[in-house]
C-alpha atoms as a PDB file:
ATOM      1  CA  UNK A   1       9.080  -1.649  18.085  1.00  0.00           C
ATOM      2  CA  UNK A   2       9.817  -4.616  20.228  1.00  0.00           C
ATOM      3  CA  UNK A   3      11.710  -7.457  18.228  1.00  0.00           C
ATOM      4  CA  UNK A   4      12.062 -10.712  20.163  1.00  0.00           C
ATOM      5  CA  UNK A   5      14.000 -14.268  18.544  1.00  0.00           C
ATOM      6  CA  UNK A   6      13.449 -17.237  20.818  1.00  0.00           C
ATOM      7  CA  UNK A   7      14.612 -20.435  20.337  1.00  0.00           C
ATOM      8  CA  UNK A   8      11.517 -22.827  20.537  1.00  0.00           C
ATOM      9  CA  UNK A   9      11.542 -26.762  21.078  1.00  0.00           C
ATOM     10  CA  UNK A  10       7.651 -26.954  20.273  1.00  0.00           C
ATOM     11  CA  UNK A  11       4.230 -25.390  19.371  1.00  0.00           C
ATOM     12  CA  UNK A  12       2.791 -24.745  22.506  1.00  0.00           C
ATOM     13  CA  UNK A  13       6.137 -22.338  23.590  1.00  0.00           C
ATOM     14  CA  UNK A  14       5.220 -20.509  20.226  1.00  0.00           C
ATOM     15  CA  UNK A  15       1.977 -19.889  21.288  1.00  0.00           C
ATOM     16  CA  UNK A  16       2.729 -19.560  24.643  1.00  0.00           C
ATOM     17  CA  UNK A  17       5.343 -16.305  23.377  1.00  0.00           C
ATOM     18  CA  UNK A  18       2.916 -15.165  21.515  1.00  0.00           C
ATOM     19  CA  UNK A  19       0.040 -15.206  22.910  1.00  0.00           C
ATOM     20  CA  UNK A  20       2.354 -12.302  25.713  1.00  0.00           C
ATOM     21  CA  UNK A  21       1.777 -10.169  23.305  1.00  0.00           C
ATOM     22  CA  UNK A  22      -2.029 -10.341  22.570  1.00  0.00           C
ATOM     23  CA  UNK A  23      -2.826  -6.947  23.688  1.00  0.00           C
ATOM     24  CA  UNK A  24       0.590  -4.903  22.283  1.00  0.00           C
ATOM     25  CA  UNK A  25       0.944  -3.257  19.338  1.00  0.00           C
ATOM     26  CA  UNK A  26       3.907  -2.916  17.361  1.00  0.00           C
ATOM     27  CA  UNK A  27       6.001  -6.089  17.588  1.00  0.00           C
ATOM     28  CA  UNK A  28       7.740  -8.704  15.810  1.00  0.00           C
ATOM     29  CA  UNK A  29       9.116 -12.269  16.928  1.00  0.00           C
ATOM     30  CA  UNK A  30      10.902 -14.525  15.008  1.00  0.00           C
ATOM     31  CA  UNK A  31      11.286 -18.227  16.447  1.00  0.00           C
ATOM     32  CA  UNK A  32      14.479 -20.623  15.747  1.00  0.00           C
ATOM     33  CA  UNK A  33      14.390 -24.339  16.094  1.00  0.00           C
ATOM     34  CA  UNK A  34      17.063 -25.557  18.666  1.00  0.00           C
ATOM     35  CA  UNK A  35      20.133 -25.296  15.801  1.00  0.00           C
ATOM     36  CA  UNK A  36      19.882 -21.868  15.001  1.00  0.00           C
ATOM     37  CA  UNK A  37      17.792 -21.241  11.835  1.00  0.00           C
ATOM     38  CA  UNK A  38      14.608 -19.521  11.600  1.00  0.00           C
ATOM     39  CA  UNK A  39      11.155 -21.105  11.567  1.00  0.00           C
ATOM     40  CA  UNK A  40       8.772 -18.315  11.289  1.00  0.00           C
ATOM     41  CA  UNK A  41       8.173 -15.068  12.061  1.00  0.00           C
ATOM     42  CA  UNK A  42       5.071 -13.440  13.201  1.00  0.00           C
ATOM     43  CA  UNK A  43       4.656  -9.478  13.563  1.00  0.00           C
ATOM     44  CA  UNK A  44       1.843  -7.354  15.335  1.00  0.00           C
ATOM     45  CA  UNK A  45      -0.582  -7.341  12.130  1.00  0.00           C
ATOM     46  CA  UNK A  46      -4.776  -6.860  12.632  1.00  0.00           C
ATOM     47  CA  UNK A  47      -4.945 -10.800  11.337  1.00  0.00           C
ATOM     48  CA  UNK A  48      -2.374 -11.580  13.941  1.00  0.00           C
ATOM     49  CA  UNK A  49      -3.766 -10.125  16.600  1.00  0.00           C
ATOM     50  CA  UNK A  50      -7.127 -11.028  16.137  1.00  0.00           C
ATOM     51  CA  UNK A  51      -6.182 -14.798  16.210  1.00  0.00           C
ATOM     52  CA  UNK A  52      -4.303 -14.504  19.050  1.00  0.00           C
ATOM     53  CA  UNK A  53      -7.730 -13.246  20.958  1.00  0.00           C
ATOM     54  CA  UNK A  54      -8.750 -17.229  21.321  1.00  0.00           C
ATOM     55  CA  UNK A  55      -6.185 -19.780  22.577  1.00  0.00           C
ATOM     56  CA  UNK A  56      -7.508 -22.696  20.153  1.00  0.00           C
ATOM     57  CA  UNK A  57      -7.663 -19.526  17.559  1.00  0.00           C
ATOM     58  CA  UNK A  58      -3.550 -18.984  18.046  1.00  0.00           C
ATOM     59  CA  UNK A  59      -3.110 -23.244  18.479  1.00  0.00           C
ATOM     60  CA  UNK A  60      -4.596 -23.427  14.839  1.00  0.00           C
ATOM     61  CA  UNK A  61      -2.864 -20.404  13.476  1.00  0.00           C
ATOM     62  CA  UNK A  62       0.759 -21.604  14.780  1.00  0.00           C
ATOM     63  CA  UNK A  63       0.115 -24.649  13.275  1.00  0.00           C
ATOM     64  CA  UNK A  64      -0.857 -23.576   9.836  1.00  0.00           C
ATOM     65  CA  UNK A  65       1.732 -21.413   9.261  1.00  0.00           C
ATOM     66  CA  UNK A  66       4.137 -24.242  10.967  1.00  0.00           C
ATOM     67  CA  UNK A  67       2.562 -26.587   8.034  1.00  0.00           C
ATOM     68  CA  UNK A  68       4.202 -24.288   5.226  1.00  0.00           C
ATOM     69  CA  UNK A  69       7.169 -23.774   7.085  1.00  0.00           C
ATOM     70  CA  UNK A  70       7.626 -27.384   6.936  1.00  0.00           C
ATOM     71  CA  UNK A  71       6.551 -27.630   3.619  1.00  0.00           C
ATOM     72  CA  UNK A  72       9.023 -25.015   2.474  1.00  0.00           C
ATOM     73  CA  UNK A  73      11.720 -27.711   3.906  1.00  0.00           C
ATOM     74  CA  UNK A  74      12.261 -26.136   7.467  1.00  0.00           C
ATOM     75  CA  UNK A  75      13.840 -28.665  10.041  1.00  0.00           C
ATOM     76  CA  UNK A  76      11.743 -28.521  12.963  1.00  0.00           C
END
């Protein structure tokens, strides 16, 4: 299993990351905002890797799950 964490500074680097991984199986990366704490984590599921397919498709999923995060009280 390949585990990445990358510090991120905005979407498009999320998508950017994960949309490396597309056509791999069996991965997880988690992303940190620029002091250290976790945003979100996305793993190598058939949702996941369907979405990731389409660039808009990945753009819209990042920033759904980016929505909760935020919602949840995550500092961007």
């Amino acid at each position: 299993m390949i585990h990445k964490k990358i510090t991120i500074t905005g979407l498009n680097e999320m998508v950017y990351h994960l949309r490396e991984y597309k056509d791999k199986n069996d991965w997880q990366i988690d992303f940190y905002n620029i002091y250290g704490a976790l945003l979100l984590s996305f793993d190598s599921d058939e949702e996941t890797l369907a979405r990731l397919k389409d660039e808009d498709e990945a753009y819209r999923m990042v920033t759904e799950w980016m929505d909760v995060a935020l919602m949840m009280g995550k500092e961007y």
